[in-house]
Structures are given as structure tokens and as C-alpha cells.
Protein backbone atom coordinates (compact mmCIF):
# COMPACT_ATOMS: atom_id res chain seq x y z
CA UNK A 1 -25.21 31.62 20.19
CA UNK A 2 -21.90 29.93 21.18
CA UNK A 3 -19.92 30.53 23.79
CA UNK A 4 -17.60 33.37 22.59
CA UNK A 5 -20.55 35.25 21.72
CA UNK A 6 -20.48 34.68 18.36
CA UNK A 7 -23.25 33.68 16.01
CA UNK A 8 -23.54 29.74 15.21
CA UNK A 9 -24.25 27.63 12.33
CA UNK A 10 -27.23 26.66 14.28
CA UNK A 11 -28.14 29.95 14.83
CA UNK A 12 -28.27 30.74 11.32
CA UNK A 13 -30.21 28.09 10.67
CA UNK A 14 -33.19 28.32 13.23
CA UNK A 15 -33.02 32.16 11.82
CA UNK A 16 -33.66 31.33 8.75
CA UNK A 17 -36.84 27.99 9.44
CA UNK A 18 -39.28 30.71 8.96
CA UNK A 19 -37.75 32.40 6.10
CA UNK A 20 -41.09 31.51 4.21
CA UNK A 21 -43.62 32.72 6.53
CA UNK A 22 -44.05 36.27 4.73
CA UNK A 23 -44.43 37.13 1.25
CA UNK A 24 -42.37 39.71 1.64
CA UNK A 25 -39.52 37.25 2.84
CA UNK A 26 -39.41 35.59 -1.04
CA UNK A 27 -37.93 36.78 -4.25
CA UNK A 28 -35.01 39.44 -2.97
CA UNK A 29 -31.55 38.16 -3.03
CA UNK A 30 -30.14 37.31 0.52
CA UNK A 31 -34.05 35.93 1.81
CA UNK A 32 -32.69 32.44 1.91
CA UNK A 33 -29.67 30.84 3.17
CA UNK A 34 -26.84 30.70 0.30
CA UNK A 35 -26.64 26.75 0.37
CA UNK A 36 -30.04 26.71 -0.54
CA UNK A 37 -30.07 29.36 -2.95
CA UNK A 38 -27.33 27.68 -4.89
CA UNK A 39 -29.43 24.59 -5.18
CA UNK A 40 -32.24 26.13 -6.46
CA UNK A 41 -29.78 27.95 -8.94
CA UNK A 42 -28.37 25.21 -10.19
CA UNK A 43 -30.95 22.76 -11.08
CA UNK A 44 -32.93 25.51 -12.58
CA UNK A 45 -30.32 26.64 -14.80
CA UNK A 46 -29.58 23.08 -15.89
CA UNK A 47 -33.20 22.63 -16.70
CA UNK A 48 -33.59 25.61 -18.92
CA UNK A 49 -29.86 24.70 -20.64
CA UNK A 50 -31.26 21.22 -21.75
CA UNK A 51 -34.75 22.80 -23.13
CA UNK A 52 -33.03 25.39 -24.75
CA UNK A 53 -31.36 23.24 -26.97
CA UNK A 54 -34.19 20.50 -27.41
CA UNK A 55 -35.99 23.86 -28.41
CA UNK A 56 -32.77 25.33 -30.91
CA UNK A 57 -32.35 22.00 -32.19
CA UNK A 58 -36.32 21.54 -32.61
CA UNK A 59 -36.95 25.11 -34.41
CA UNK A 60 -33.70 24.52 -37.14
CA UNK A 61 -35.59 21.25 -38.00
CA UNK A 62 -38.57 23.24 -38.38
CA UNK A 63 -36.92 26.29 -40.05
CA UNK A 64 -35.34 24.03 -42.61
CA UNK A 65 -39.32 22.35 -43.77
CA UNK A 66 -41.07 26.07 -43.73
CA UNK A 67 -38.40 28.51 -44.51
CA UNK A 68 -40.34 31.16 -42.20
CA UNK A 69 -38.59 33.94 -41.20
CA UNK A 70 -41.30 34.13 -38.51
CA UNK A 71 -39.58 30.42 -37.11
CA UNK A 72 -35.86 31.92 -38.03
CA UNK A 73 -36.75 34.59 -35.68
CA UNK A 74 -37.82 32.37 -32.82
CA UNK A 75 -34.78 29.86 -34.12
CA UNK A 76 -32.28 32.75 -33.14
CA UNK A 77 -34.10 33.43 -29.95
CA UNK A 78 -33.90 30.26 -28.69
CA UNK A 79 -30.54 29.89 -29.49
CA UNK A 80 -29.99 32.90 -27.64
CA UNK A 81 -32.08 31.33 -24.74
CA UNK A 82 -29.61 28.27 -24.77
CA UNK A 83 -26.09 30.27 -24.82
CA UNK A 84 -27.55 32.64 -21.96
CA UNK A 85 -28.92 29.63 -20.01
CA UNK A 86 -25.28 28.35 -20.41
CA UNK A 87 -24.06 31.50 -19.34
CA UNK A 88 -26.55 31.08 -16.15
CA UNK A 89 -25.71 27.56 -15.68
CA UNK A 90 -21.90 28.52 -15.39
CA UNK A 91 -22.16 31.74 -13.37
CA UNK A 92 -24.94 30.71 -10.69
CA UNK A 93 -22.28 27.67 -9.78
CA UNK A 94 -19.01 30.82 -9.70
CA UNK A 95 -21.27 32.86 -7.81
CA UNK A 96 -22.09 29.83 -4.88
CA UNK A 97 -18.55 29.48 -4.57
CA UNK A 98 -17.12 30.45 -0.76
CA UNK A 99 -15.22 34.07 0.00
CA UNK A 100 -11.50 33.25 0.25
CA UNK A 101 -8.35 35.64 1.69
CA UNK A 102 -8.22 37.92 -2.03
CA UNK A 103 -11.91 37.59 -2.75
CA UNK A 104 -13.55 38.39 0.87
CA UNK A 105 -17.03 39.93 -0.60
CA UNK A 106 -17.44 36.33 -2.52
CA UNK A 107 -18.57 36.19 -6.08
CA UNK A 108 -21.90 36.89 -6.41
CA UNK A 109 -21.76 39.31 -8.66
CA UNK A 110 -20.66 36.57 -11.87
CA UNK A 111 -24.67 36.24 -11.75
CA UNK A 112 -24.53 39.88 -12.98
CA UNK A 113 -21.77 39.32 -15.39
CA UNK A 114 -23.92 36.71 -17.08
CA UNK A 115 -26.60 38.72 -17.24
CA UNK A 116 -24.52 41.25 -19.55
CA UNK A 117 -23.28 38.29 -21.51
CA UNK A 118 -26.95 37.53 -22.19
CA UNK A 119 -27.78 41.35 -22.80
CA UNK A 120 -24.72 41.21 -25.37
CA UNK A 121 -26.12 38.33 -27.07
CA UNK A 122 -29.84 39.37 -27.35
CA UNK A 123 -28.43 42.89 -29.16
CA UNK A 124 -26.86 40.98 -31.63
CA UNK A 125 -29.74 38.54 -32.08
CA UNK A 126 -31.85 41.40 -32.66
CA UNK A 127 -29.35 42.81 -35.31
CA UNK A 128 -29.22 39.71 -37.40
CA UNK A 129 -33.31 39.57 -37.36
CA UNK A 130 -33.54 42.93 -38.54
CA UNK A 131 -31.42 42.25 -41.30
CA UNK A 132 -33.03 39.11 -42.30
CA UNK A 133 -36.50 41.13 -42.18
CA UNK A 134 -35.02 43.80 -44.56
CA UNK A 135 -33.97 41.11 -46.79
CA UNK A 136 -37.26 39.43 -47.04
CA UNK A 137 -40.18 42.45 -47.09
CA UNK A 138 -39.83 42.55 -50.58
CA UNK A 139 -39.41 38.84 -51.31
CA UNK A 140 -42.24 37.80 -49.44
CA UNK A 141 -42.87 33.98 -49.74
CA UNK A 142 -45.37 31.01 -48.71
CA UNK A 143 -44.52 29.36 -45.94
CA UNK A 144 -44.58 25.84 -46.45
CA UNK A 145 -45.92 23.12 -43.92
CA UNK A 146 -47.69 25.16 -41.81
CA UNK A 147 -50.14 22.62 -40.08
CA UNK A 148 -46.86 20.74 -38.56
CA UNK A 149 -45.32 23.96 -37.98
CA UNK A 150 -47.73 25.16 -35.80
CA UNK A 151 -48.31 21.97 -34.11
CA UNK A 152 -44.49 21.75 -33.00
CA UNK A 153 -44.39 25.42 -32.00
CA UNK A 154 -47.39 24.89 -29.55
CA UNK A 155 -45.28 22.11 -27.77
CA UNK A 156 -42.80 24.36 -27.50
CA UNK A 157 -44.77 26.85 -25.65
CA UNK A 158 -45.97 24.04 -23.62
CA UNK A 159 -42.62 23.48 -22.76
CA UNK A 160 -41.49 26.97 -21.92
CA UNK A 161 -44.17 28.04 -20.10
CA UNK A 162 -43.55 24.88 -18.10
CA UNK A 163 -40.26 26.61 -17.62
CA UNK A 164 -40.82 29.58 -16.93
CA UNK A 165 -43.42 28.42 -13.67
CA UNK A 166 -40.64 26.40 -12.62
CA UNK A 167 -37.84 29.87 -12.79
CA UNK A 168 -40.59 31.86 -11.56
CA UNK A 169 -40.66 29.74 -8.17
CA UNK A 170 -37.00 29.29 -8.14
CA UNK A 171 -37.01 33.57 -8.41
CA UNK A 172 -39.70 33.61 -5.63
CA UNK A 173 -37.04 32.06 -3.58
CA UNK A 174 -33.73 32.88 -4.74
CA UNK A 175 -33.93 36.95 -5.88
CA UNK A 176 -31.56 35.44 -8.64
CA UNK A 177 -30.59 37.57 -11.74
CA UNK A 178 -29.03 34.72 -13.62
CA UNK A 179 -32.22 33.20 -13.37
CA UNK A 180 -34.08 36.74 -13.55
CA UNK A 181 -32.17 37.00 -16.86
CA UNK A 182 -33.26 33.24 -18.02
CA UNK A 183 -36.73 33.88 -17.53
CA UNK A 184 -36.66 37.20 -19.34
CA UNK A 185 -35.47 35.09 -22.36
CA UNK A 186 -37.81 32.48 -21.80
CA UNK A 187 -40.95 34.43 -21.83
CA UNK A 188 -39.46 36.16 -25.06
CA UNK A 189 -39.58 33.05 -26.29
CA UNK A 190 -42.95 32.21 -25.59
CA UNK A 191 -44.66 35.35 -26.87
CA UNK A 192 -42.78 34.61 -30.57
CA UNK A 193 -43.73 31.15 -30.80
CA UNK A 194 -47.43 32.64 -30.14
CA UNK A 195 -46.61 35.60 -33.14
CA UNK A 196 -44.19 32.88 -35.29
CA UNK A 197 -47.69 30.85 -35.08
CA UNK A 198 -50.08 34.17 -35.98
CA UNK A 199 -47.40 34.83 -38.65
CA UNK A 200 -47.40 32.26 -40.52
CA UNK A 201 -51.45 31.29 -40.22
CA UNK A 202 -51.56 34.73 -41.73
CA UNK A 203 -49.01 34.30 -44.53
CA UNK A 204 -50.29 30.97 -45.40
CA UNK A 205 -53.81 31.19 -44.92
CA UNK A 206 -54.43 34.85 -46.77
CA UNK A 207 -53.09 37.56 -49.40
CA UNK A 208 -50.65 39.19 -46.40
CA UNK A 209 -47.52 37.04 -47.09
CA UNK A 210 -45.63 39.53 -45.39
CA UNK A 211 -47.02 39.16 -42.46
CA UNK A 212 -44.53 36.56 -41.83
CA UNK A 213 -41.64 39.13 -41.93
CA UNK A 214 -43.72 41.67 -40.25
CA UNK A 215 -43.83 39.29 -37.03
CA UNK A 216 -39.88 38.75 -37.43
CA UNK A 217 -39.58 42.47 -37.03
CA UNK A 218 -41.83 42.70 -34.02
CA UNK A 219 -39.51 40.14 -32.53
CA UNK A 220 -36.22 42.11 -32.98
CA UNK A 221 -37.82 44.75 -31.05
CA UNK A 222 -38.84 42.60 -28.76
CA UNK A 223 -35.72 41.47 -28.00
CA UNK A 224 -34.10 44.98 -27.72
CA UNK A 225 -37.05 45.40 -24.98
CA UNK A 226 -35.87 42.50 -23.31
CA UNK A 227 -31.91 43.33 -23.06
CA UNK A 228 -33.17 46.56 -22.04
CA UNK A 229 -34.71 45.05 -19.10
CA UNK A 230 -31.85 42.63 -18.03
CA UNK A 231 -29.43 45.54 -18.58
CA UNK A 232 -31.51 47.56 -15.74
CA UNK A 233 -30.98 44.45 -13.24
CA UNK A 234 -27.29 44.17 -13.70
CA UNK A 235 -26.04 47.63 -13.96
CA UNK A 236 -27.95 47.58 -10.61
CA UNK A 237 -25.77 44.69 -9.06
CA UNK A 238 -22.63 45.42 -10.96
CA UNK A 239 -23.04 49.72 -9.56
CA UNK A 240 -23.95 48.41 -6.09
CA UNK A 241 -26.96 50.20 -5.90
CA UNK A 242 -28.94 50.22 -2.33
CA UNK A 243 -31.50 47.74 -1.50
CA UNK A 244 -35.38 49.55 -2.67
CA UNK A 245 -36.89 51.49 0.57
CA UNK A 246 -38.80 48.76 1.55
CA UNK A 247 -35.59 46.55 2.30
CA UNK A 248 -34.14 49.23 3.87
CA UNK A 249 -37.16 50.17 6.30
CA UNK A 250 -37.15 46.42 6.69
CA UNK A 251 -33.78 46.33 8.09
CA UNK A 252 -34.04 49.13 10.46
CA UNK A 253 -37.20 48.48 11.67
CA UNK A 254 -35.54 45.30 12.60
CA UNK A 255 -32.50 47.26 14.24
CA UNK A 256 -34.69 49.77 16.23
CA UNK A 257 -37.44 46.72 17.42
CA UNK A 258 -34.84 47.10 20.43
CA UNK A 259 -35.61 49.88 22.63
CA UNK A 260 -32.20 49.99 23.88
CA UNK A 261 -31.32 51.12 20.03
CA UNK A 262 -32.10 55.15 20.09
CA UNK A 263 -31.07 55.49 16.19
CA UNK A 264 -30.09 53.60 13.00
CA UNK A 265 -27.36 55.84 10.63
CA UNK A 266 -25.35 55.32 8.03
CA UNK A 267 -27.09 52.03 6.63
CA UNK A 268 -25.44 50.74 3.25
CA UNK A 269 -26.49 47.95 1.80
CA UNK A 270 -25.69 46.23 -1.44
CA UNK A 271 -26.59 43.33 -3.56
CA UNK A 272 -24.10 40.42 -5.30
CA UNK A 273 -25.96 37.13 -6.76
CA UNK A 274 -27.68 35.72 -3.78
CA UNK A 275 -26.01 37.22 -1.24
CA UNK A 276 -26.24 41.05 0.83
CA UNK A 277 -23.74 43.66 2.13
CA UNK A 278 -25.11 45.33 4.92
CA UNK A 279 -23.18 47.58 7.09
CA UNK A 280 -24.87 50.51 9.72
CA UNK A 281 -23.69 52.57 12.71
CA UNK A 282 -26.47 51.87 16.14
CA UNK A 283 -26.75 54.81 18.71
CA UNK A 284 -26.56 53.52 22.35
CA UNK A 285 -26.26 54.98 25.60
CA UNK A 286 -22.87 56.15 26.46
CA UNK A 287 -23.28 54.78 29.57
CA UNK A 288 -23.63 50.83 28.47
CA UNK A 289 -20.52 48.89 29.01
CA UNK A 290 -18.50 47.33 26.00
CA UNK A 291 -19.82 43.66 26.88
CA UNK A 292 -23.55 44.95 26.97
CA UNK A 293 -23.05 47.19 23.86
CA UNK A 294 -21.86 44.10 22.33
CA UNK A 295 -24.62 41.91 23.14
CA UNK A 296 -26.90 44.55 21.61
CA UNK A 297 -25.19 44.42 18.54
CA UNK A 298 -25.64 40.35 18.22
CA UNK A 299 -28.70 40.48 18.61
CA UNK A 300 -29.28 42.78 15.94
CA UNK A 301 -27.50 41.10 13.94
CA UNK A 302 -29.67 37.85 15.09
CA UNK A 303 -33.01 39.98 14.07
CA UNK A 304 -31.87 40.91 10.32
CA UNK A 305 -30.22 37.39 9.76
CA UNK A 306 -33.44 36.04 10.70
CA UNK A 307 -34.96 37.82 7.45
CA UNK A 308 -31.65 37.89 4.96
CA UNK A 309 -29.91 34.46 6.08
CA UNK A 310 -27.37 35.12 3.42
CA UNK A 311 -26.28 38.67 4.85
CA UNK A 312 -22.82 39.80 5.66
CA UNK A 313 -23.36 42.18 8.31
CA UNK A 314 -21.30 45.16 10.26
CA UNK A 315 -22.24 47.48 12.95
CA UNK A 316 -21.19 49.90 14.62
CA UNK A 317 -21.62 51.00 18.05
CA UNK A 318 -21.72 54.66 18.43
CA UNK A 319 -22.61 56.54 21.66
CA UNK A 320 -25.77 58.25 21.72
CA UNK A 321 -25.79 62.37 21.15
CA UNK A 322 -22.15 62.25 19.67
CA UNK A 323 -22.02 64.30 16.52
CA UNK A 324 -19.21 62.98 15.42
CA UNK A 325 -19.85 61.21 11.93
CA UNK A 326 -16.84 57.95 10.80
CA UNK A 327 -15.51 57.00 7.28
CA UNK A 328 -14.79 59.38 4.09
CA UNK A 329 -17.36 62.25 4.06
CA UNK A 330 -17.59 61.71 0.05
CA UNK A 331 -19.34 58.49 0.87
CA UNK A 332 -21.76 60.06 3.08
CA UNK A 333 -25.51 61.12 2.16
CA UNK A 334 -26.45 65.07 2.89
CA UNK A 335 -28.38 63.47 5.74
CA UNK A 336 -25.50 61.84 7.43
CA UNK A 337 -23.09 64.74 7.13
């Protein structure tokens, strides 16, 4: 702590050495400092832009020599997968960038408006499948080069499941949804290269050639499944909603581990990209002086920055046994009232 009283960049940082100790410390956003957090954002993001389109670029090839709806379907996906990693990619860099004078809460939340780009672009991936299924369950056809087909599309799941261990640790970490949102797509992806492969073993090898476009419109619903999903995580962000109990518990258990604490009240919390909003009110004893109440309060704040190192955090002093209650009562729970 420096001299002032204040909490140091060094302070911060020996807070957060032993961010890893717990599982429970991994995979929520603000469990790891935000310079870290953006590294982990970025590389991964770049990683899954430049297999995304190795994988687009692969699957039109492939498309082209089959003429499988089955490998359109998992064409469009991964196209989708590419434009949302790109989307990622873009917004994981916004959302590292510092608070400034107009902007004091940061930018986290571009992670969430990427995540709505994506959801927008898996909806009308989905459409277009649908439509190309219509089209093609009564024109059921062959599909054409099926051994090297299906030898191409198991590289490709080598690939992405490659990928997606590599976003799952960088989630473990991070608490991302851009990358939450990447991986959603990416394991998408990997379940229709498994049916694209099914598919077209079926309508090649047997009488069901429209098997093929029956696995197309599994996909599309798929994919609806999937935006459903990612739509969840950022209305979430985007709404502010509170941290789940088990954050919240977290953080006052943290407050109250001092016995000089008598009661935690009016917690908010909120999430935005990798970083936390947490703000609370502390009951002391009247009778503390305004230097002691305020080393109370750093130290609190020392505690909970220990587990969220990327938390923005307010308190509150309030004297112990005072009924009075502080901010707009419309913001206030029935229990705080």
C-alpha cells in the first residue's frame, strides 16, 4: 500500500499471484488482471480468425468437388465462424482499451456487442440453410467424391477441436464472451463436420439420398440453438445483470472475513468484457474514527481484489444501527428498503 493510503500497482499484483490457486478463481470475468486477460484474448481470437478461413476456404474447395448440401451447410458455418472470430478479434482488442474522462466504466462491454454481431450472423446463416434444404428434399442427388470428402472434413475436426481446447483454457482464465461466443461457433462446427460426414456416407453409400439434406436441416437448427445460447450471455452483459449468488457470497464473505465489518448492504455488481463493477455500503461502529474507517475499507478492498484483480470497486462506510438507506429508492431491492 503506498503512502497516501492508496492501493499500488504492486499491490495489485501480489493480489492477484495466487489468482490460480482455486478452481473457483478461473473462468468468471474480472478473476485475472485485465493486462493479462487481454493477452489471452487476443492471441486466441487471432488463432481462431486464421482457422476459420483455412477452414471457409477449405470447405468451398470441397463444396465445389461434392456438391453436398451436407458440406454447404458446414461451408456457411464456418464462414460464419470466420466473420464472428473477426468480430472477436476486433472487439476483445476495443474492449482492453483503458477508461478515459467520457468513457470512465471502460469498454468492456464491445465483447458483448460482438457477441450480438455473431448472434445476427448465425440467424441468417440458419435462414439461408433452410432454404437451400427446401430446395433440395425433392431433388435429392449423389454426392460425388465422398472418400476425399470425408477425409478433409476429419482434418477439419482435428483442427477445431484443437481449437476449441485451446478457447476453452483461454475461457478458464479469461470469463470472456467474445471468446465464449467463438467457441460456441466452433463446437457448432465440429458436431456438422461429424453429421456433414454421416450425411453424406449415408447418401452415398445407400438408397437415403436425402439424408444429405436431412443433416443440412439438423444444422440450421443447430445453429438457431447456438445464437440462442450466445444471445443469453450478452443480453446478460449488455442488461448489467448481477454476478450469480456464488460471486456474490464470494464477495461478501470476503467483506465480512473482518470482524470489525458488522454488515454488507447494498452490493451491486456488474459485468463488462473482462472487467467487474462492484460497489457496496460496510456497517461499522459509529464510534471508529474517519482514518480507521478508512483503513477498513482498503483492506476490503485489498481482500476482493485479491480474487477479481480486474475489479473497480466502491464502498461505503455507513455507521452501524443507522436506518437510514443512500441513493434512489427505485434502485433499491425490497430487502434494502
Amino acid at each position: 500500500m503506498s503512502a497516501n493510503g492508496d492501493i499500488s500497482e504492486a499491490d495489485l499484483k501480489a493480489a492477484a499471484d495466487d489468482r490460480f490457486d482455486q478452481p473457483n478463481r478461473r473462468g468468471r470475468p474480472g478473476r485475472l488482471p485485465a493486462v493479462e486477460s487481454a493477452s489471452i484474448t487476443r492471441r486466441i481470437t487471432a488463432l481462431a480468425v486464421g482457422l476459420g478461413l483455412l477452414m471457409a476456404i477449405g470447405k468451398f474447395w470441397l463444396w465445389g468437388q461434392t456438391g453436398s448440401v451436407g458440406v454447404l451447410a458446414s461451408l456457411v458455418h464456418s464462414a460464419l465462424d470466420m466473420f464472428g472470430a473477426i468480430a472477436s478479434f476486433i472487439a476483445v482488442r476495443f474492449a482492453a482499451r483503458k477508461p478515459n474522462p467520457e468513457y470512465r466504466f471502460g469498454f468492456g462491454k464491445a465483447e458483448s456487442f460482438s457477441a450480438v454481431f455473431q448472434v445476427c450472423l448465425i440467424v441468417l446463416g440458419a435462414a439461408h440453410l433452410l432454404q437451400e434444404v427446401f430446395g433440395h428434399l425433392g431433388h435429392s442427388h449423389p454426392v460425388s467424391q465422398t472418400g476425399p470428402a470425408i477425409v478433409v472434413l476429419l482434418l477439419f475436426i482435428a483442427l477445431t477441436l484443437w481449437l476449441i481446447i485451446a478457447q476453452s483454457w483461454a475461457i478458464r482464465a479469461t470469463g470472456s464472451i467474445a471468446v465464449r461466443g467463438d467457441r460456441a461457433h466452433y463446437i457448432a462446427d465440429l458436431l456438422a463436420n461429424i453429421f456433414v460426414i454421416i450425411g453424406i456416407a449415408v447418401a452415398s453409400y445407400t438408397p437415403f439420398a436425402w439424408a444429405d439434406a436431412l443433416v443440412g436441416g439438423l444444422m440450421a437448427l443447430w445453429l438457431l440453438f447456438t445464437a440462442f445460447q450466445i444471445a443469453r450471455l450478452a443480453w446478460g452483459q449488455l442488461m448489467d445483470r448481477e454476478l450469480n449468488q456464488d460471486e456474490r457470497r464470494a464477495i461478501e464473505r470476503l467483506a465480512m472475513s473482518d470482524p470489525q465489518v458488522r454488515a454488507v448492504t447494498e452490493l451491486r455488481s456488474r459485468a463488462a468484457g473482462p472487467h467487474l463493477h462492484i460497489q457496496m455500503r460496510l456497517d461499522l461502529d459509529e464510534t471508529l474514527s474517519l482514518a480507521d474507517a478508512h483503513e477498513i475499507i482498503l483492506e476490503t478492498e485489498k481482500r476482493i481484489i485479491a480474487d477479481f484483480p480486474a475489479a473497480d470497486i466502491l464502498i461505503h462506510p455507513h455507521p452501524a444501527g443507522c436506518g437510514h438507506t443512500h441513493g434512489n429508492k427505485l434502485f433499491q431491492t425490497d430487502s434494502e428498503k
